[in-house]
Protein backbone atom coordinates (compact mmCIF):
# COMPACT_ATOMS: atom_id res chain seq x y z
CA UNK A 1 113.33 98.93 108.22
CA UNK A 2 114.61 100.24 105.26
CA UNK A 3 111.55 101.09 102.62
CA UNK A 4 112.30 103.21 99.48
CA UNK A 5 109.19 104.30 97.67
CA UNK A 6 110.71 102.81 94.26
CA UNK A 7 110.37 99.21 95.97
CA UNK A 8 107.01 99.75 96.90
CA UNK A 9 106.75 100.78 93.34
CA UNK A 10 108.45 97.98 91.32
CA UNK A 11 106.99 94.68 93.23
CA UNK A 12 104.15 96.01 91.25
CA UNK A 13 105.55 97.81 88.56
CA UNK A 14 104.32 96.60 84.77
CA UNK A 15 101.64 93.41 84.14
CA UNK A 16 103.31 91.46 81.33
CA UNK A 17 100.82 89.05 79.05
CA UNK A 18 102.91 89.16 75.63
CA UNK A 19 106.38 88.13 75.15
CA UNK A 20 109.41 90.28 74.86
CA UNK A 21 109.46 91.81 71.46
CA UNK A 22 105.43 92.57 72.20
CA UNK A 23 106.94 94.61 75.17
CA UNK A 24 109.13 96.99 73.28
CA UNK A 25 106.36 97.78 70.85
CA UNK A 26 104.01 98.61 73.68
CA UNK A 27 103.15 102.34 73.55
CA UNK A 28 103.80 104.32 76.74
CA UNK A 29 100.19 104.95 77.94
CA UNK A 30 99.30 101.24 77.73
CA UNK A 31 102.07 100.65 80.02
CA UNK A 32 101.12 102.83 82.24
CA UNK A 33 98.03 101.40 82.70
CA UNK A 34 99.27 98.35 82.94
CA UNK A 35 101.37 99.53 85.82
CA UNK A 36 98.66 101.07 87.69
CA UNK A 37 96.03 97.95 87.63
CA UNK A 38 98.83 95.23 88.59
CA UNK A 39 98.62 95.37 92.26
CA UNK A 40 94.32 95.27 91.59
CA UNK A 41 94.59 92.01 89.80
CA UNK A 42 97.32 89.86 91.29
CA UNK A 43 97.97 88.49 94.67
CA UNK A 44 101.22 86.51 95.80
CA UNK A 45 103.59 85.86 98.41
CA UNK A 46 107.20 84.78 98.75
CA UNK A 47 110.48 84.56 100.30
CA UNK A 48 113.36 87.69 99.47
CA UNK A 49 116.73 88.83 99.94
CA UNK A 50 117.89 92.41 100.33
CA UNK A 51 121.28 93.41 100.08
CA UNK A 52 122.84 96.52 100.69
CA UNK A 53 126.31 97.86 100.15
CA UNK A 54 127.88 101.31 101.77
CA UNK A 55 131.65 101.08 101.12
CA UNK A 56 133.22 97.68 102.03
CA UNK A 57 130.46 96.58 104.34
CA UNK A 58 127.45 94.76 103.44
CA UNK A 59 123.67 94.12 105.10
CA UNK A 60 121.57 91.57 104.46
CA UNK A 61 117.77 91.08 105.71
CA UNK A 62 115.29 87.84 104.50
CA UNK A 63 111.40 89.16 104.31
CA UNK A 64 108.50 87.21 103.90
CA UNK A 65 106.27 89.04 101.67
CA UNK A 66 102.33 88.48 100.87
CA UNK A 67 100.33 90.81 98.71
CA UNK A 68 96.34 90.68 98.45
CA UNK A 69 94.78 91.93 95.65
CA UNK A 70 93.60 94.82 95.21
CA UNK A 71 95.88 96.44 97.93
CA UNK A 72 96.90 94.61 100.92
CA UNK A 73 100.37 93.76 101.71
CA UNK A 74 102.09 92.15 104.98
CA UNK A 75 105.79 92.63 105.35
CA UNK A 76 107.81 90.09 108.14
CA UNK A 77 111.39 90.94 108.90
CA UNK A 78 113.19 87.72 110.45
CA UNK A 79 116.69 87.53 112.07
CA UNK A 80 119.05 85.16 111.93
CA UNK A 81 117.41 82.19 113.56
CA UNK A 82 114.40 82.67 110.98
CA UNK A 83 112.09 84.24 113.83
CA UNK A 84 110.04 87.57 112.90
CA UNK A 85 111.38 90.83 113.99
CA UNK A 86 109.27 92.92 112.70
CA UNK A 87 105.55 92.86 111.16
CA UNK A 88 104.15 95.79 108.53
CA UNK A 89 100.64 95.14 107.54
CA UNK A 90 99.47 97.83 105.00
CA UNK A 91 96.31 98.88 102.98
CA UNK A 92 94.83 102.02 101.19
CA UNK A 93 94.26 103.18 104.25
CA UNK A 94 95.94 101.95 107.52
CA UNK A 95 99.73 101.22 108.14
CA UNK A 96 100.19 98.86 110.96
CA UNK A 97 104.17 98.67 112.32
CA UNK A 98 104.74 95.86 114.84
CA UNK A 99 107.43 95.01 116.72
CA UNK A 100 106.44 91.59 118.64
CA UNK A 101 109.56 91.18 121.29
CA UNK A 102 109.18 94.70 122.54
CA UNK A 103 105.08 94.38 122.22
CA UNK A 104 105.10 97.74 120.42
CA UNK A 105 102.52 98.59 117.64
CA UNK A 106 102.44 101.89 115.84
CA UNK A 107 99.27 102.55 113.74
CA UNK A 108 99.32 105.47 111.54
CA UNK A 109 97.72 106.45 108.13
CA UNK A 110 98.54 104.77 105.02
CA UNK A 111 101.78 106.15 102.78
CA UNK A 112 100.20 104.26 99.73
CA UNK A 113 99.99 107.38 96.91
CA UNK A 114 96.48 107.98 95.11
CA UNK A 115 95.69 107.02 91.84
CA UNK A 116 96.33 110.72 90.15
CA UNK A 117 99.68 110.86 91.81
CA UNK A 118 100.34 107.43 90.40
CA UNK A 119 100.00 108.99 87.20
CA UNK A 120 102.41 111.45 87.75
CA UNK A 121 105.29 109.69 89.37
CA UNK A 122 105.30 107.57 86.42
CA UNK A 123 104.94 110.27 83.79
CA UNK A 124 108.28 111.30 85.75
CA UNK A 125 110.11 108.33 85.51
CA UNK A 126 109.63 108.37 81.82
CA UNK A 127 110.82 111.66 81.53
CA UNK A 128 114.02 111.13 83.88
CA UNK A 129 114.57 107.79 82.89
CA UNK A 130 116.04 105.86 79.45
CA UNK A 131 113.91 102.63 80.04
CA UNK A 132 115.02 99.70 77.97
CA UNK A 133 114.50 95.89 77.59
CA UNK A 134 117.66 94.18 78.08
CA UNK A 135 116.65 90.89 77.47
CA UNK A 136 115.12 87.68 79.56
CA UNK A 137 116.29 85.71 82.32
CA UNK A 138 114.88 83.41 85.28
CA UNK A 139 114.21 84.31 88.83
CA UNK A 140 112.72 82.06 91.13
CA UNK A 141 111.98 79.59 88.59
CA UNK A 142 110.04 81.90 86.96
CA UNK A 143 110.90 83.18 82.82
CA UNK A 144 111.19 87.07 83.99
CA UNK A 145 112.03 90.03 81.40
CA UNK A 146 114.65 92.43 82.12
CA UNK A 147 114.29 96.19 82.16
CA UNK A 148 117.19 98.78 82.13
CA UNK A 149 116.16 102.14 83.92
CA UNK A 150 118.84 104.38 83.38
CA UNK A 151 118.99 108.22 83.92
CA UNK A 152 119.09 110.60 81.92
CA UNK A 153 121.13 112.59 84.67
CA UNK A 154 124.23 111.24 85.75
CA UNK A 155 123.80 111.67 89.39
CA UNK A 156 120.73 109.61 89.67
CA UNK A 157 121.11 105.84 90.43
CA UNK A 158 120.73 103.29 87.31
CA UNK A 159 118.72 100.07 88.36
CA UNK A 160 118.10 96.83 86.44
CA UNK A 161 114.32 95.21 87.46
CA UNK A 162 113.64 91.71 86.34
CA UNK A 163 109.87 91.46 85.84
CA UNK A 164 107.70 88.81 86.13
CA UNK A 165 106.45 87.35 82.78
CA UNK A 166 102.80 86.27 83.83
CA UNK A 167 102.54 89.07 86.61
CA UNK A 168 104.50 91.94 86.03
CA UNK A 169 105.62 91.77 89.40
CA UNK A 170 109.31 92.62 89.67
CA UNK A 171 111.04 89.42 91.32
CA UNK A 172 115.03 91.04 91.42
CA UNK A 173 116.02 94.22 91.38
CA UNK A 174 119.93 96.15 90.93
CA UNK A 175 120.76 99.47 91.80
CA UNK A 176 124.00 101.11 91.08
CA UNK A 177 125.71 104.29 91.79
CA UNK A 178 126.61 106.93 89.57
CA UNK A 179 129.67 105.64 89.60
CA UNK A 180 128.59 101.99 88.52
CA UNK A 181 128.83 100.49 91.81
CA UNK A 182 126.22 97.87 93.04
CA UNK A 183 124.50 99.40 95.77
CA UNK A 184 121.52 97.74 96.47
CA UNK A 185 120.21 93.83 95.48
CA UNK A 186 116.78 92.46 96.22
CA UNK A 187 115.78 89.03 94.71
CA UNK A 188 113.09 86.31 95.48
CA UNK A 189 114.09 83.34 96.57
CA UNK A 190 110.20 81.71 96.04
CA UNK A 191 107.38 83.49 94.74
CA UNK A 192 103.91 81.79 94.33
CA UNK A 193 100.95 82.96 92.26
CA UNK A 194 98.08 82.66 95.03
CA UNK A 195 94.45 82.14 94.46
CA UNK A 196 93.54 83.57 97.90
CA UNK A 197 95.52 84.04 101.13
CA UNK A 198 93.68 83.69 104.79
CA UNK A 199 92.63 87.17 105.29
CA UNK A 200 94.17 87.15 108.61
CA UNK A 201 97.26 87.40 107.28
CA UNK A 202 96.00 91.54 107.25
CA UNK A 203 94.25 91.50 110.42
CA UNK A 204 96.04 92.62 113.67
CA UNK A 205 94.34 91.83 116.87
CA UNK A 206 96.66 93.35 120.06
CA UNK A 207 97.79 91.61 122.93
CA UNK A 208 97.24 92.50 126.37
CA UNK A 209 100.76 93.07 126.86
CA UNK A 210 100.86 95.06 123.59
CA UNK A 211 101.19 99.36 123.56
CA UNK A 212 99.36 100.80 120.68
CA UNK A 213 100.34 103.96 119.17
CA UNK A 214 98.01 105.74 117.26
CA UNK A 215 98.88 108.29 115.02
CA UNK A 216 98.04 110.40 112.02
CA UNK A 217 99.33 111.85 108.79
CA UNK A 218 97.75 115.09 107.66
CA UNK A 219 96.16 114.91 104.55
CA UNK A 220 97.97 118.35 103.57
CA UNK A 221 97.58 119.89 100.12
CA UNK A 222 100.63 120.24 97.81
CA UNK A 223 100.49 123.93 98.05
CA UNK A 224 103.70 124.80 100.77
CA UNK A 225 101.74 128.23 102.12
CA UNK A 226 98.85 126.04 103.41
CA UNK A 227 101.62 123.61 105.41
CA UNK A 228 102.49 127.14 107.15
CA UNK A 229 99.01 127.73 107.77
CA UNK A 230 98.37 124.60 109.32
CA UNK A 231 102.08 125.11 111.32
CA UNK A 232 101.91 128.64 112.25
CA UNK A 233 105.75 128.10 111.34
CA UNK A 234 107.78 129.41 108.45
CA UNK A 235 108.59 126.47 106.51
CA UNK A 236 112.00 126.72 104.30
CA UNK A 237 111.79 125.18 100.89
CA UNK A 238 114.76 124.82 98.34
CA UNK A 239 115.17 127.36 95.39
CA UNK A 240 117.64 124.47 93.50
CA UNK A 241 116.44 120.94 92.91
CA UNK A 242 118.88 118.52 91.29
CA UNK A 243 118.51 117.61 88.10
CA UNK A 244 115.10 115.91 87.06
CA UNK A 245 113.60 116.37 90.78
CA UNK A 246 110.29 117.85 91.26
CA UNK A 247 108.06 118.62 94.32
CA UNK A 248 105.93 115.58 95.03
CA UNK A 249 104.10 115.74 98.47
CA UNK A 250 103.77 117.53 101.50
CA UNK A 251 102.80 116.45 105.31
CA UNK A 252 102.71 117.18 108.72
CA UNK A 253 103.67 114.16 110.92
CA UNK A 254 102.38 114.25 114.27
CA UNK A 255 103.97 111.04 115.14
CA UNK A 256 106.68 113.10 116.82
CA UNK A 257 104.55 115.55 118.43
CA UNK A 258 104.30 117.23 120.39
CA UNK A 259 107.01 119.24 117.77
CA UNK A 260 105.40 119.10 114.69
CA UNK A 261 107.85 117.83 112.08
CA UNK A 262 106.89 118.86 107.97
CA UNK A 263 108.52 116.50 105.45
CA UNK A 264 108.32 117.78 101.97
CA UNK A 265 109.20 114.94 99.23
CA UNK A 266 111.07 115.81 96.64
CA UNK A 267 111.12 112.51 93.10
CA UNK A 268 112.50 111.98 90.10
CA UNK A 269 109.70 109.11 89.25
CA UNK A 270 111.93 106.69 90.56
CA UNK A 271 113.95 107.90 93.26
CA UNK A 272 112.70 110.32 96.13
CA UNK A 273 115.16 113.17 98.71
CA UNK A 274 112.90 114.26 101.97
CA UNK A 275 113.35 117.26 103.77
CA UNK A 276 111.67 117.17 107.21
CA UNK A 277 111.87 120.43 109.68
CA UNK A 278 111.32 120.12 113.11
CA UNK A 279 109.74 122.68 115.03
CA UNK A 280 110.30 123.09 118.74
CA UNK A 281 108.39 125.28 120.66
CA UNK A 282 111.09 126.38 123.68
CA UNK A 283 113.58 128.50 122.41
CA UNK A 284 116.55 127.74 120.10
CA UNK A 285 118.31 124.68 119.81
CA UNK A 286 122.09 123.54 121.00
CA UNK A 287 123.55 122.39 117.57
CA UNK A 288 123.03 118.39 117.69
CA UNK A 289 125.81 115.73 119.67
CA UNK A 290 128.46 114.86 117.71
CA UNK A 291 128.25 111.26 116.53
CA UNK A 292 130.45 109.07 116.16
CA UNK A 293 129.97 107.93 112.33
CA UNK A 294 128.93 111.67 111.34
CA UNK A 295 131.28 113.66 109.71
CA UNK A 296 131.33 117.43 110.66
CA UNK A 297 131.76 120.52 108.42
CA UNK A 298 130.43 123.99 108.87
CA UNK A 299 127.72 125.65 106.28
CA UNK A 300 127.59 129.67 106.91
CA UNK A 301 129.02 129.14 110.58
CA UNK A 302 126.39 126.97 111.31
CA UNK A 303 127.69 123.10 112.34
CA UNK A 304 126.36 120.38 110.19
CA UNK A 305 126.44 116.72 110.43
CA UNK A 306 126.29 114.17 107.43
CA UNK A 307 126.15 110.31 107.84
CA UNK A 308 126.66 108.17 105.34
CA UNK A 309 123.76 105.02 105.01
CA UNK A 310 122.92 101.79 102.42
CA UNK A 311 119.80 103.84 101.58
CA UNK A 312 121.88 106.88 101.01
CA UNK A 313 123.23 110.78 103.14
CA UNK A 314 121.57 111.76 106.10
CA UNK A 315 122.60 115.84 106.95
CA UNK A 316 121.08 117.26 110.20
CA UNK A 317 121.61 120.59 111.50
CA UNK A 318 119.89 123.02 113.85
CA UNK A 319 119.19 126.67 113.42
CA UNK A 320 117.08 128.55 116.17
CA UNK A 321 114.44 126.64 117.14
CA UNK A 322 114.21 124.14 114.15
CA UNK A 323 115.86 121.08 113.33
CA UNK A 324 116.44 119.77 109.57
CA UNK A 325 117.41 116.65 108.21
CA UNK A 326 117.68 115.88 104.55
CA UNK A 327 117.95 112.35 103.73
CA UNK A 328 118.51 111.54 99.91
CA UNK A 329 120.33 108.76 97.57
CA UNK A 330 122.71 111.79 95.91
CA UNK A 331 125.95 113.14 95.90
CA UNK A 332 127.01 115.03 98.42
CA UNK A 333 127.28 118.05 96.31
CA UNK A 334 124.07 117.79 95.67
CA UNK A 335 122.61 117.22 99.27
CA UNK A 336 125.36 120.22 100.53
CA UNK A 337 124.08 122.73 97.45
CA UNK A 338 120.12 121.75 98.69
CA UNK A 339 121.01 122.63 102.02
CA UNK A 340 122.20 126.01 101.17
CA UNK A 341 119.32 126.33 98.47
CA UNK A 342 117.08 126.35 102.11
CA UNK A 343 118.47 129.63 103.42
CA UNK A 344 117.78 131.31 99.96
């Protein structure tokens, strides 16, 4: 299931109490902390539509969504017929991933950011990002205000968010390519203000039938010399960043042992590029199959494949005994010059 960080960010992004020309007066650090104490006072649930665009084709998934306040959230993914695909249940600390057909259930730690690095991400949106009111509107029956996010770099993605008037929760959402192109559309179709919602809701009790998979993030520190300690491997980190892009986290994750894989986020405040490295312990690696939708080039006579996704490139490669993938919403200039900026 598709899950940028910035969505996880705007369904709680900004809690609105005054009216629209109180907004643009706000100053910056009361918005902030408006932002970071929405999810704490608010809980709701509701019905939404995602839409994503990559070229002429278009995919479309319904979600039920419920959020407790101060921080628990239940995701359900449902096909065609309305059944549930998929179930995320999420709090500060546990992620739980469920996939009832198959009777699968993968447990790991929570991706949820701490308070500090709250602080941060938005400091960096404010610095990458022109954010405007661009007037009012209605979503969901609801009066919503409508924000402009637009970069200050070119290459980044520009996003309209129309935020609940009451909450502050963000009930549609745009995003559009450099080029102007609409990417990406999420919108409630209901959304109810809820008193309380039957704690259950973020309980998950397994089934005989059902295999649980436990696994767990390191808690790493941001430093990248301590992810080689804890390795043993030589970790390769990018001497270029694209415009606006800083370093954001680091983590081992053992889900895919036993190869330990790094991932090493890279954000703007709003929108995030990973770089994950896989380390194999047996020798180097064949370079990886061709596939079908990949497109293959050659970077310094080594084979590289890029795919092209709704949530933006993937481009995988092998060298020795390490595998790399960088997945990112930028050009391909930009994911191509990152890759190179690795072997530096």
């Amino acid at each position: 299931m598709k899950h940028k960080w910035w969505l996880t960010f705007t369904l709680a992004l900004l809690v609105l109490t005054a009216g629209l020309h109180a907004l643009a007066g706000e100053k910056y650090d009361r918005l902030l902390e408006m932002a970071i104490l929405a999810p704490k006072r608010f809980s709701y649930s509701g019905t939404m539509v995602n839409v994503t665009w990559s070229g002429q084709d278009a995919a479309s998934t319904k979600l039920r969504f419920y959020h407790a306040a101060p921080g628990q959230s239940r995701w359900e993914v449902l096909d065609d017929e309305g059944q549930v695909k998929v179930v995320v249940i999420e709090d500060f600390k546990r992620r739980w991933e469920i996939y009832p057909a198959e009777h699968k259930v993968y447990v790991t730690s929570s991706l949820e950011c701490c308070l500090n690095e709250s602080y941060a991400e938005l400091a960096r949106l404010n610095a990458n990002y022109e954010i405007r009111v661009n007037g009012t509107g209605q979503v969901a029956g609801r009066e919503t205000v409508i924000i402009s996010l637009r970069p200050r770099f070119s290459t980044s993605p520009a996003r309209l968010i129309w935020l609940d008037t009451e909450t502050g929760v963000v009930l549609r959402w745009e995003e559009y390519s450099g080029e102007g192109s609409l990417t990406e559309l999420g919108v409630f179709t209901d959304f109810r203000i809820e008193r309380s919602l039957d704690s259950e809701l973020f309980h998950y009790h397994p089934g005989h039938k059902d295999q649980v998979k436990y696994h767990e993030y390191s808690e790493l520190p941001q430093e990248v010399v301590e992810l080689q300690k804890r390795t043993a491997a030589v970790i390769r980190y990018p001497s270029e960043l694209p415009p606006g892009y800083r370093f954001s986290r680091g983590r081992v994750l053992s889900r895919y042992a036993p190869n330990d894989t790094v991932q090493l986020q890279f954000t703007d405040g709003l929108n995030c590029i990973s770089i994950f490295q896989t380390f194999y312990p047996a020798g180097p690696l064949e370079p990886g199959p061709h596939l079908e939708d990949a497109t293959r080039m050659l970077m310094n006579n080594t084979p590289v494949y890029l795919v092209e996704t709704p949530a933006g490139y993937v481009l995988s490669w092998t060298k020795g005994n390490v595998a790399y993938h960088i997945v990112g919403d930028i050009p391909i200039e930009q994911i191509r010059a990152l890759a190179h900026s690795l072997g530096k």
